[in-house]
Protein backbone atom coordinates (compact mmCIF):
# COMPACT_ATOMS: atom_id res chain seq x y z
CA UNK A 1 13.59 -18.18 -24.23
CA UNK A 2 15.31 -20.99 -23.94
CA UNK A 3 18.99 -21.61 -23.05
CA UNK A 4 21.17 -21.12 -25.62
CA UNK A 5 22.91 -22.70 -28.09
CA UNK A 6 19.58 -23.16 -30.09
CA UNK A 7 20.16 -26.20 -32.46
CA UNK A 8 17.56 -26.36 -35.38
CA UNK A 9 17.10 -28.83 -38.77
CA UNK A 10 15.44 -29.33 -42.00
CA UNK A 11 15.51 -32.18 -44.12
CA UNK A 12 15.55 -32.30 -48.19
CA UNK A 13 14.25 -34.95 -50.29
CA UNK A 14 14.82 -34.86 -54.26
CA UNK A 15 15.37 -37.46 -56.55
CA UNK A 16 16.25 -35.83 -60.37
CA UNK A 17 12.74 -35.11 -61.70
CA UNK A 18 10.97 -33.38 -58.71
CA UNK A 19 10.77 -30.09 -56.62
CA UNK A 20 12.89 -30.37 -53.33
CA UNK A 21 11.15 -31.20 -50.50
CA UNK A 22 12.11 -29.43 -47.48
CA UNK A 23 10.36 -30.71 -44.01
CA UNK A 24 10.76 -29.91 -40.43
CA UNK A 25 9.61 -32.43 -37.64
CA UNK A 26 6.73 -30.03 -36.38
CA UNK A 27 6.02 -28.61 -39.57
CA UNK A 28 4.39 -29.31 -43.10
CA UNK A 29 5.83 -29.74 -46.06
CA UNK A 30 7.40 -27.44 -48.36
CA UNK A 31 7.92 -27.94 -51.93
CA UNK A 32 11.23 -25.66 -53.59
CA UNK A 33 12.76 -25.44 -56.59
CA UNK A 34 14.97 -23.21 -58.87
CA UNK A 35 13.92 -19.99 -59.47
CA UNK A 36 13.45 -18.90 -62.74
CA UNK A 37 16.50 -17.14 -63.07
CA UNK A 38 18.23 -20.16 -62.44
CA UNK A 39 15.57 -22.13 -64.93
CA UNK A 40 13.64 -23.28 -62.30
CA UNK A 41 9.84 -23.22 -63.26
CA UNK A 42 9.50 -20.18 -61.20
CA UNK A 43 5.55 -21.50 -59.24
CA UNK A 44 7.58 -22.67 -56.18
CA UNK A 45 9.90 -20.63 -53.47
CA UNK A 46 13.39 -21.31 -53.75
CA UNK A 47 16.43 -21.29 -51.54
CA UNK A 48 16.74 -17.38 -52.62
CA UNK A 49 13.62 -15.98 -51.74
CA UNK A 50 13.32 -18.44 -48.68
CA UNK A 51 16.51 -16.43 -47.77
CA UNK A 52 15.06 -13.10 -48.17
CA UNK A 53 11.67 -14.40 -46.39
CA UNK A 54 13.69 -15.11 -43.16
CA UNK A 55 15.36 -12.05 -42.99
CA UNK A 56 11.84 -10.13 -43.50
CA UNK A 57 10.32 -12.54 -40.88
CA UNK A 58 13.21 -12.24 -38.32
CA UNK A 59 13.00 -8.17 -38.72
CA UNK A 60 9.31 -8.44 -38.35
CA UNK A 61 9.56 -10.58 -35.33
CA UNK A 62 12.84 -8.59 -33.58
CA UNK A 63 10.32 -5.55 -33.86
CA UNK A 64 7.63 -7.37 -31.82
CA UNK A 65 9.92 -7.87 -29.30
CA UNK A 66 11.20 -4.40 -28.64
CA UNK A 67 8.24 -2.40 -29.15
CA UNK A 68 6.57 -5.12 -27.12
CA UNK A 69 9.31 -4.24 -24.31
CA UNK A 70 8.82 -0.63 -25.03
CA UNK A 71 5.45 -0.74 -25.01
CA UNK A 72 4.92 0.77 -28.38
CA UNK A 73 1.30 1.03 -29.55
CA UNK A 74 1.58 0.00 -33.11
CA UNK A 75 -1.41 -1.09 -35.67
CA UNK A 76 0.08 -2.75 -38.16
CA UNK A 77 4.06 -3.98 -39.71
CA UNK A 78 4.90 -4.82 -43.62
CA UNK A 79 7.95 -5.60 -44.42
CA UNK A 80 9.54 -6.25 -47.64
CA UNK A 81 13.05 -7.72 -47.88
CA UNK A 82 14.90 -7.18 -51.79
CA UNK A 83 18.21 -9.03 -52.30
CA UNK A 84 21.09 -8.02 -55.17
CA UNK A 85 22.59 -11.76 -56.16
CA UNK A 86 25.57 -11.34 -57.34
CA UNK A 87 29.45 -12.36 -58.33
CA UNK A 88 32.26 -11.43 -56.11
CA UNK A 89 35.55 -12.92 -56.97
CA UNK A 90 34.16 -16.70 -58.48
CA UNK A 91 31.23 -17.02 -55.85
CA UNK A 92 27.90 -15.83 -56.45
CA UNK A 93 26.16 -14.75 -53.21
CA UNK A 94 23.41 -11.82 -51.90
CA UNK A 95 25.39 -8.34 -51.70
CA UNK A 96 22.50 -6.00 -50.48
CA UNK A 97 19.82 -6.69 -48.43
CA UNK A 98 17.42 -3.52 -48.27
CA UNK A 99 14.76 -3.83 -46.07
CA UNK A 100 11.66 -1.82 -46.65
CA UNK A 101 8.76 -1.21 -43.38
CA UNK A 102 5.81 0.51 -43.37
CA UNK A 103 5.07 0.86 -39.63
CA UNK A 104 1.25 2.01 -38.54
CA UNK A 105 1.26 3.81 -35.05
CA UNK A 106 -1.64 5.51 -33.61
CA UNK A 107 -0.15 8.69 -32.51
CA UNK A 108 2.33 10.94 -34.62
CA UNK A 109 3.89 11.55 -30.52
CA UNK A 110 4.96 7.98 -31.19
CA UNK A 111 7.11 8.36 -34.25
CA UNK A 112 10.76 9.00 -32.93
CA UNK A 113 10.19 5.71 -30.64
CA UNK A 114 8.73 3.98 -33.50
CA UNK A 115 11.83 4.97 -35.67
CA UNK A 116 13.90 3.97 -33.12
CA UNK A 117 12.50 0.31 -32.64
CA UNK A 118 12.53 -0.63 -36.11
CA UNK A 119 16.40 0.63 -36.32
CA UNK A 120 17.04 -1.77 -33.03
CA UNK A 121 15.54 -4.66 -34.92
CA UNK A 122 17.34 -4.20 -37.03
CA UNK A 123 20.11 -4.28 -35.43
CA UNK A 124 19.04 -7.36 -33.72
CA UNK A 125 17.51 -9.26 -36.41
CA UNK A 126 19.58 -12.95 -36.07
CA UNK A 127 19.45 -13.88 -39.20
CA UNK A 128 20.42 -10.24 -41.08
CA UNK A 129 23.14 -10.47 -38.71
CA UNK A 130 24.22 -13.85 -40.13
CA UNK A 131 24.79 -12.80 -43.61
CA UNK A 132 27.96 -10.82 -44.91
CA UNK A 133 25.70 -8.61 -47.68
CA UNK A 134 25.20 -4.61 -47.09
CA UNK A 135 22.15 -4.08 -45.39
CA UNK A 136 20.06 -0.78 -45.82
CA UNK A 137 16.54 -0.20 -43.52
CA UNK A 138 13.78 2.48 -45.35
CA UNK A 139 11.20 3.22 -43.15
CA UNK A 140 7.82 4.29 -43.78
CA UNK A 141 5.86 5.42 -40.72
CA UNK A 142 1.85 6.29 -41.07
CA UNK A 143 -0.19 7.72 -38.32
CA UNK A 144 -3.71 6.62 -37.90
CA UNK A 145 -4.45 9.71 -36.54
């Protein structure tokens, strides 16, 4: 890892009539807009489920690093990340982030240190940690065996 403070940037590009355009230096394009909630056209990711897609992605990858560490056998990770958007006082923002896993181990021996992985990241998740909404983890383990 390299030495922190990380510094990272994206770039937008929109002129009235078109879908954002969000762009990295190393990485390809990205077209967002409104979602349909918002009267967006609803075909493109916007800023809200780009949010909910980097928690899910920062859980799944915090979870790759500790059972990596803890050298947990594990199969296969999903993870789906549902946000509440909603008013407090006059701002709208995300309230509840509940994060749903389905973990595959090969072992039910495994399970408690499975269980305990997931919870860690968690608890470790950088992004999660950045936002202020309540955050709830169900976990689904299955056993191969």
């Amino acid at each position: 890892m390299d030495v922190l403070p990380h510094h990272y940037s994206v770039t937008v590009d929109a002129n009235p009539e078109n879908n954002l355009r969000v762009s990295a230096a190393h990485l390809s394009v990205l077209e967002v807009a409104a979602p349909k909630q918002f009267d967006g056209p609803g075909d493109k990711w916007s800023p809200e489920e780009l949010l909910l897609a980097a928690a899910a992605n920062c859980f799944v990858l915090s979870f790759r690093t500790v059972a990596s560490i803890a050298k947990l056998e594990w199969q296969a990770i999903q993870c789906t990340t549902e946000g509440v958007l909603d008013k407090v006082e006059r701002a709208m923002q995300f309230t509840e982030l509940v994060t749903k896993v389905a973990l595959t181990i090969d072992s039910e021996t495994s399970r408690q240190k499975a269980e305990t992985l997931l919870a860690k990241a968690e608890k470790i998740c950088i992004v999660s940690n950045s936002l202020t909404a309540q955050k709830r983890l169900e976990i689904e383990i299955v056993t191969k065996s």
